[in-house]
Protein backbone atom coordinates (compact mmCIF):
# COMPACT_ATOMS: atom_id res chain seq x y z
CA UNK A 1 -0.34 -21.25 1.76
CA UNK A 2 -0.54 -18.33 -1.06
CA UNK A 3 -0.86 -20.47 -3.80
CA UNK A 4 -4.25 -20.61 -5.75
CA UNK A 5 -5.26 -17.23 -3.83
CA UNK A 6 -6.73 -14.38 -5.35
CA UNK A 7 -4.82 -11.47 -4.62
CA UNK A 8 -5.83 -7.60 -6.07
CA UNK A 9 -2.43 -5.31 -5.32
CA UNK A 10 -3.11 -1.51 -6.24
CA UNK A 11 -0.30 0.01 -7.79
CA UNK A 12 1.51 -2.97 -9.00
CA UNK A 13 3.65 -1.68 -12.05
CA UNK A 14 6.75 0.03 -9.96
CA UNK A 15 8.37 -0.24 -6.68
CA UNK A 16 6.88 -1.78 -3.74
CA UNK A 17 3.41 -2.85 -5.48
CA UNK A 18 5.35 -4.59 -8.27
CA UNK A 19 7.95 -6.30 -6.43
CA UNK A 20 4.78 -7.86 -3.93
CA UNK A 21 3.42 -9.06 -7.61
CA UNK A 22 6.24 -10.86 -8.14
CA UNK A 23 6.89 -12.37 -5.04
CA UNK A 24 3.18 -13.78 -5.00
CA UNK A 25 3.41 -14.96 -8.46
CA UNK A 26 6.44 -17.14 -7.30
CA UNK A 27 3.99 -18.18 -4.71
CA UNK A 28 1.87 -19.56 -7.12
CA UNK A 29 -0.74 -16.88 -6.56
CA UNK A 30 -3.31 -15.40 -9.11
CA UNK A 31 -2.00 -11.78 -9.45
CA UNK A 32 -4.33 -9.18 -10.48
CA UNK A 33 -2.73 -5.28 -11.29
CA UNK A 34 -5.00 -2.59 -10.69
CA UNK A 35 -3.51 0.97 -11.80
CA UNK A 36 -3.37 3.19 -14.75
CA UNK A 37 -0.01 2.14 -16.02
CA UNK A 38 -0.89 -1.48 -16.90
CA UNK A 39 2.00 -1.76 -19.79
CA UNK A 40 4.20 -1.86 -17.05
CA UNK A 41 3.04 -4.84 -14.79
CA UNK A 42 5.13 -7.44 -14.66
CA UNK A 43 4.44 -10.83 -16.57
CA UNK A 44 1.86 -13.30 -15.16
CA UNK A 45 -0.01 -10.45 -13.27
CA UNK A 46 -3.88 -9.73 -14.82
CA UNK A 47 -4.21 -5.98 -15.88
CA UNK A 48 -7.07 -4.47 -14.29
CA UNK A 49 -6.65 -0.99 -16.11
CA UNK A 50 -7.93 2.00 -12.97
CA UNK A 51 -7.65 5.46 -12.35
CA UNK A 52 -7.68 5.59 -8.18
CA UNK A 53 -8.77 9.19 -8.38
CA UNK A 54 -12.25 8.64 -9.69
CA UNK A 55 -14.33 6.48 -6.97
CA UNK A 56 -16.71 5.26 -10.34
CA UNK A 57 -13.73 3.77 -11.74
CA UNK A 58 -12.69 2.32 -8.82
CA UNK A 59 -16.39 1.04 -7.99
CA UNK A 60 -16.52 -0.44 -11.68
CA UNK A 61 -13.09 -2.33 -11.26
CA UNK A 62 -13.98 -4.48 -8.51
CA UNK A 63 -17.57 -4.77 -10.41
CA UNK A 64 -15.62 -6.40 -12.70
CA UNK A 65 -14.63 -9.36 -10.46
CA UNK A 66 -16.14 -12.55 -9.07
CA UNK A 67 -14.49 -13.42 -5.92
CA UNK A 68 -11.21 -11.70 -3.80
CA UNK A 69 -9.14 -13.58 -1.22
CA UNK A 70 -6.75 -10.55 -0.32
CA UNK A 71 -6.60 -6.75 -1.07
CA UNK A 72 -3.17 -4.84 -0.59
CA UNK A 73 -3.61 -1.21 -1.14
CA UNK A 74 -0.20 -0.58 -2.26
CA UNK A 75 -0.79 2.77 -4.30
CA UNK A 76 0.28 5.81 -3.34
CA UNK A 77 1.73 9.45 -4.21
CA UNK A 78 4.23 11.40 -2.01
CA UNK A 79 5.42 15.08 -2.37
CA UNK A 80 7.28 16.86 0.42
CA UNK A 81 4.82 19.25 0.61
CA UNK A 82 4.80 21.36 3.95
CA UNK A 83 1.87 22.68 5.74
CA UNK A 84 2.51 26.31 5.67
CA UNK A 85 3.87 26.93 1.97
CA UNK A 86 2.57 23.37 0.24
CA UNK A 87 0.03 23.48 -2.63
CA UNK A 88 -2.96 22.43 -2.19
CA UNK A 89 -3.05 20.98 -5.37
CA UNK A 90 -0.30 18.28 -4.36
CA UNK A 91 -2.10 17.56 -0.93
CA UNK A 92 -5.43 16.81 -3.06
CA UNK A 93 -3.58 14.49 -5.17
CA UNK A 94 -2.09 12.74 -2.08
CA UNK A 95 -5.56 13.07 -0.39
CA UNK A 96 -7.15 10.82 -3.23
CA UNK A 97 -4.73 8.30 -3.57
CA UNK A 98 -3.28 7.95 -0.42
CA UNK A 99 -6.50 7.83 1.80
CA UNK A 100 -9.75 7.71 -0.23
CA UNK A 101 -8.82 4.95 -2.41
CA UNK A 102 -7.57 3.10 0.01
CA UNK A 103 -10.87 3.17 1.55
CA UNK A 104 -13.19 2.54 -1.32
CA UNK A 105 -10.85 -0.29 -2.37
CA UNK A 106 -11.57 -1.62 1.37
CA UNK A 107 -15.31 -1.26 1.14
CA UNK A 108 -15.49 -2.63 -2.28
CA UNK A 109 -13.24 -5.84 -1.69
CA UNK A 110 -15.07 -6.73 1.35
CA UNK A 111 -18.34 -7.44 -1.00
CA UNK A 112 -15.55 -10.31 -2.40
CA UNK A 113 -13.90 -11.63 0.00
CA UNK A 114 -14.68 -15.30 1.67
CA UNK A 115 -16.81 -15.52 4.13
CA UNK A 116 -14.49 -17.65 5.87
CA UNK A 117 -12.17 -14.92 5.94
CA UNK A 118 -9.69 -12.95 3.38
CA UNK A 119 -6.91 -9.93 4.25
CA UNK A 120 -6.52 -6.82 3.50
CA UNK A 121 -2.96 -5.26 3.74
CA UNK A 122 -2.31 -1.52 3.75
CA UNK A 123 1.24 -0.38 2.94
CA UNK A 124 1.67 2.79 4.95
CA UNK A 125 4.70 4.33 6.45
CA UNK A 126 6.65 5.37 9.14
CA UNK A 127 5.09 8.80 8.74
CA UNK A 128 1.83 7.76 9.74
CA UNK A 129 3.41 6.95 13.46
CA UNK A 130 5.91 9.80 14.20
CA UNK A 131 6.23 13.22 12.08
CA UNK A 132 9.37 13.80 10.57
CA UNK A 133 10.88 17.24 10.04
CA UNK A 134 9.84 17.40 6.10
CA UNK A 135 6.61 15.14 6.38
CA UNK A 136 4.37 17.66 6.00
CA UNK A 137 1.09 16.89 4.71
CA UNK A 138 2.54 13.52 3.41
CA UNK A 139 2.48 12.25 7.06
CA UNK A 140 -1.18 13.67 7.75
CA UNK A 141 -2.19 11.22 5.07
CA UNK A 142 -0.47 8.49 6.64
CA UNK A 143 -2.01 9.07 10.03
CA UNK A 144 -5.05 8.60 7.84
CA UNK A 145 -4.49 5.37 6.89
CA UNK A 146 -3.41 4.26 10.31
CA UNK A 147 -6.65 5.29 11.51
CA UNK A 148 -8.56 3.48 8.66
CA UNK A 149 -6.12 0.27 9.09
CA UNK A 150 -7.78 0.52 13.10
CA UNK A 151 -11.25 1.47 12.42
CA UNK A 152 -11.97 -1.03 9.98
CA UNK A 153 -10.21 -3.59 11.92
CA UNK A 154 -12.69 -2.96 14.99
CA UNK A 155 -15.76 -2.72 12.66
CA UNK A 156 -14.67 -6.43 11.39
CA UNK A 157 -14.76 -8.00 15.06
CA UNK A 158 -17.79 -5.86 15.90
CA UNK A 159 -19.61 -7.70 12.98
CA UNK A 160 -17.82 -11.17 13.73
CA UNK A 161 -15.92 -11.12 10.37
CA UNK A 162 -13.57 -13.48 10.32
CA UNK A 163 -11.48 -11.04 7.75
CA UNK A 164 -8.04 -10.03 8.49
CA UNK A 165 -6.46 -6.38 8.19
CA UNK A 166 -2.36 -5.47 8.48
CA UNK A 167 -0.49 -3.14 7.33
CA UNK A 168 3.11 -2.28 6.69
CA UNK A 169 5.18 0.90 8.02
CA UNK A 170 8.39 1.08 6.03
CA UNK A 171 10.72 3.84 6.57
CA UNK A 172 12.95 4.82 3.78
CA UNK A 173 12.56 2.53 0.74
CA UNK A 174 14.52 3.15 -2.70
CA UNK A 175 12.05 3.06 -5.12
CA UNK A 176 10.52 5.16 -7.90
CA UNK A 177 8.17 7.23 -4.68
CA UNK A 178 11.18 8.67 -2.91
CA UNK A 179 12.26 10.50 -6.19
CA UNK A 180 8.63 11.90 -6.69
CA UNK A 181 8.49 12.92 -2.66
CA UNK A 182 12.69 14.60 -2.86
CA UNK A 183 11.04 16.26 -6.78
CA UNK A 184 13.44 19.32 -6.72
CA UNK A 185 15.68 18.84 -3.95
CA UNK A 186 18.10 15.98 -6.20
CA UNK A 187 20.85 17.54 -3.47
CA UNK A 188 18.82 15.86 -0.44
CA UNK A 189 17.93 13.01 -2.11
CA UNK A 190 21.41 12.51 -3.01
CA UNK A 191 22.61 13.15 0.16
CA UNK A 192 20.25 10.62 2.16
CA UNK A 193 21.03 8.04 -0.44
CA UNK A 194 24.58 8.49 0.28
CA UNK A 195 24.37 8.36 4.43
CA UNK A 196 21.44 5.56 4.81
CA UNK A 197 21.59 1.82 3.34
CA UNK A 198 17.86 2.14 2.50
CA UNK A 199 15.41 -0.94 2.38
CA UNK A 200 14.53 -2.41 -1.16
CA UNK A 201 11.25 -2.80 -2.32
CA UNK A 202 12.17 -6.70 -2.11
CA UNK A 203 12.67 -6.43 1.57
CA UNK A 204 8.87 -5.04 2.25
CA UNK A 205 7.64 -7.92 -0.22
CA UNK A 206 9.10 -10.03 2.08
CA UNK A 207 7.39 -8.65 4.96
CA UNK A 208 4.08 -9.12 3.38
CA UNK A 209 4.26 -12.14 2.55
CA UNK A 210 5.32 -12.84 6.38
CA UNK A 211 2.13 -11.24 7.21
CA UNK A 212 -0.36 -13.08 4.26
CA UNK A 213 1.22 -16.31 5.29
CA UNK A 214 0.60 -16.18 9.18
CA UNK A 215 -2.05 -19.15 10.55
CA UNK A 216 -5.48 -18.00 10.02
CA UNK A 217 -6.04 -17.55 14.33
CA UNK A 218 -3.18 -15.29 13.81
CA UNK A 219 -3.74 -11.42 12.87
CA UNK A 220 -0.34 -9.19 12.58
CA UNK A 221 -1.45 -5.59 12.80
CA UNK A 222 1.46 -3.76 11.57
CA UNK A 223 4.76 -4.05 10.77
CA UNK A 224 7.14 -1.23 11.37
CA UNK A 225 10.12 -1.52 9.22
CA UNK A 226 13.52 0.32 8.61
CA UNK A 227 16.93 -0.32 7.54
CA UNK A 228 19.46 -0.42 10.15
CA UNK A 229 21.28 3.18 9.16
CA UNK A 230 18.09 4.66 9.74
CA UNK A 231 17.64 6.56 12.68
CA UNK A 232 14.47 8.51 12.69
């Protein structure tokens, strides 16, 4: 059902974003790797070379292209960052990446995408559904993208678009993200590692292709996802 489509995935050259590359490309889809570290994409995936902090790059990427069967908006920066002591400078960062890309990838891809329908995945998280003790501004940005995930959902069936949009909530996932968000506290990091069997970047590649592979009368809106030792 995958094979032959055209599938953009933001943040494709670590973790989550690169194991979905591969899992598509065994699906015999046309991969294309939109992010700044293109050297590190895995084989058979298109470079699309994009920093997601400057909307005119962004806006110029998807220039770039023809046509667009599915969007995942995959990228995405975490620091544990609290509310009343983070830096501002860290929730910016987040702020861009995390939220504003996502949406101007959104709005771009949609000037692509079949008019008999494409997708659009998000890959969010569990933070954007309940707050967790450390989630700090993190989780505000996740809210975010829940509420983007529903509002451009609604304006699509307003409009009669026969376009699809999903997303994924993971909980913990052991990739390259969780030792940017623990930066500093090793100790915790260490010590979650040690007490939770944490999902694999593999397992949420899984779960989107679940999603991209569902009949087309079929839309699943989100998919929250975590291991079995975790309980939060």
């Amino acid at each position: 059902m995958l094979s032959g489509k055209k599938v953009l995935i933001t943040g494709a050259s670590s973790g989550i974003g690169k194991a979905i590359s591969e899992a598509l490309l065994a699906e015999g889809a046309e991969v294309i790797g939109l992010c700044r570290s293109i050297e590190n994409l895995p084989s058979g995936v298109s470079p699309l070379a994009c920093d997601l902090t400057v909307p005119a790059e962004i806006k110029a990427a998807f220039a770039s292209l023809d046509t667009l069967d599915i969007l995942i908006n995959n990228a995405g920066v975490a620091y544990l960052s609290p509310i009343t002591t983070g830096d501002p400078a860290q929730w910016d960062h987040m702020w861009k990446i995390n939220v504003n890309a996502l949406g101007l990838c959104s709005q771009h891809a949609l000037k692509l995408l079949p008019k008999s329908g494409g997708h659009i995945l998000n890959i969010s998280s569990l933070s954007g559904h309940r707050v967790p003790p450390t989630g700090g501004f993190y989780a505000a940005t996740k809210f975010a993208v829940r509420g983007i995930t529903d509002a451009l959902r609604a304006e699509l069936k307003i409009s009669k678009s026969a376009t699809r949009v999903s997303s994924i909530s993971p909980g913990f996932v052991d990739t390259p993200l969780l030792d940017q968000y623990f930066e500093g506290r090793e100790d915790q990091l260490a010590k979650t590692r040690a007490e939770v069997n944490m999902l694999t970047a593999q397992d949420i590649a899984a779960t989107a292709l679940h999603i991209l592979s569902a009949p087309a009368g079929v839309e699943i809106n989100d998919v929250s996802i975590r291991s079995t030792d975790q309980s939060v």
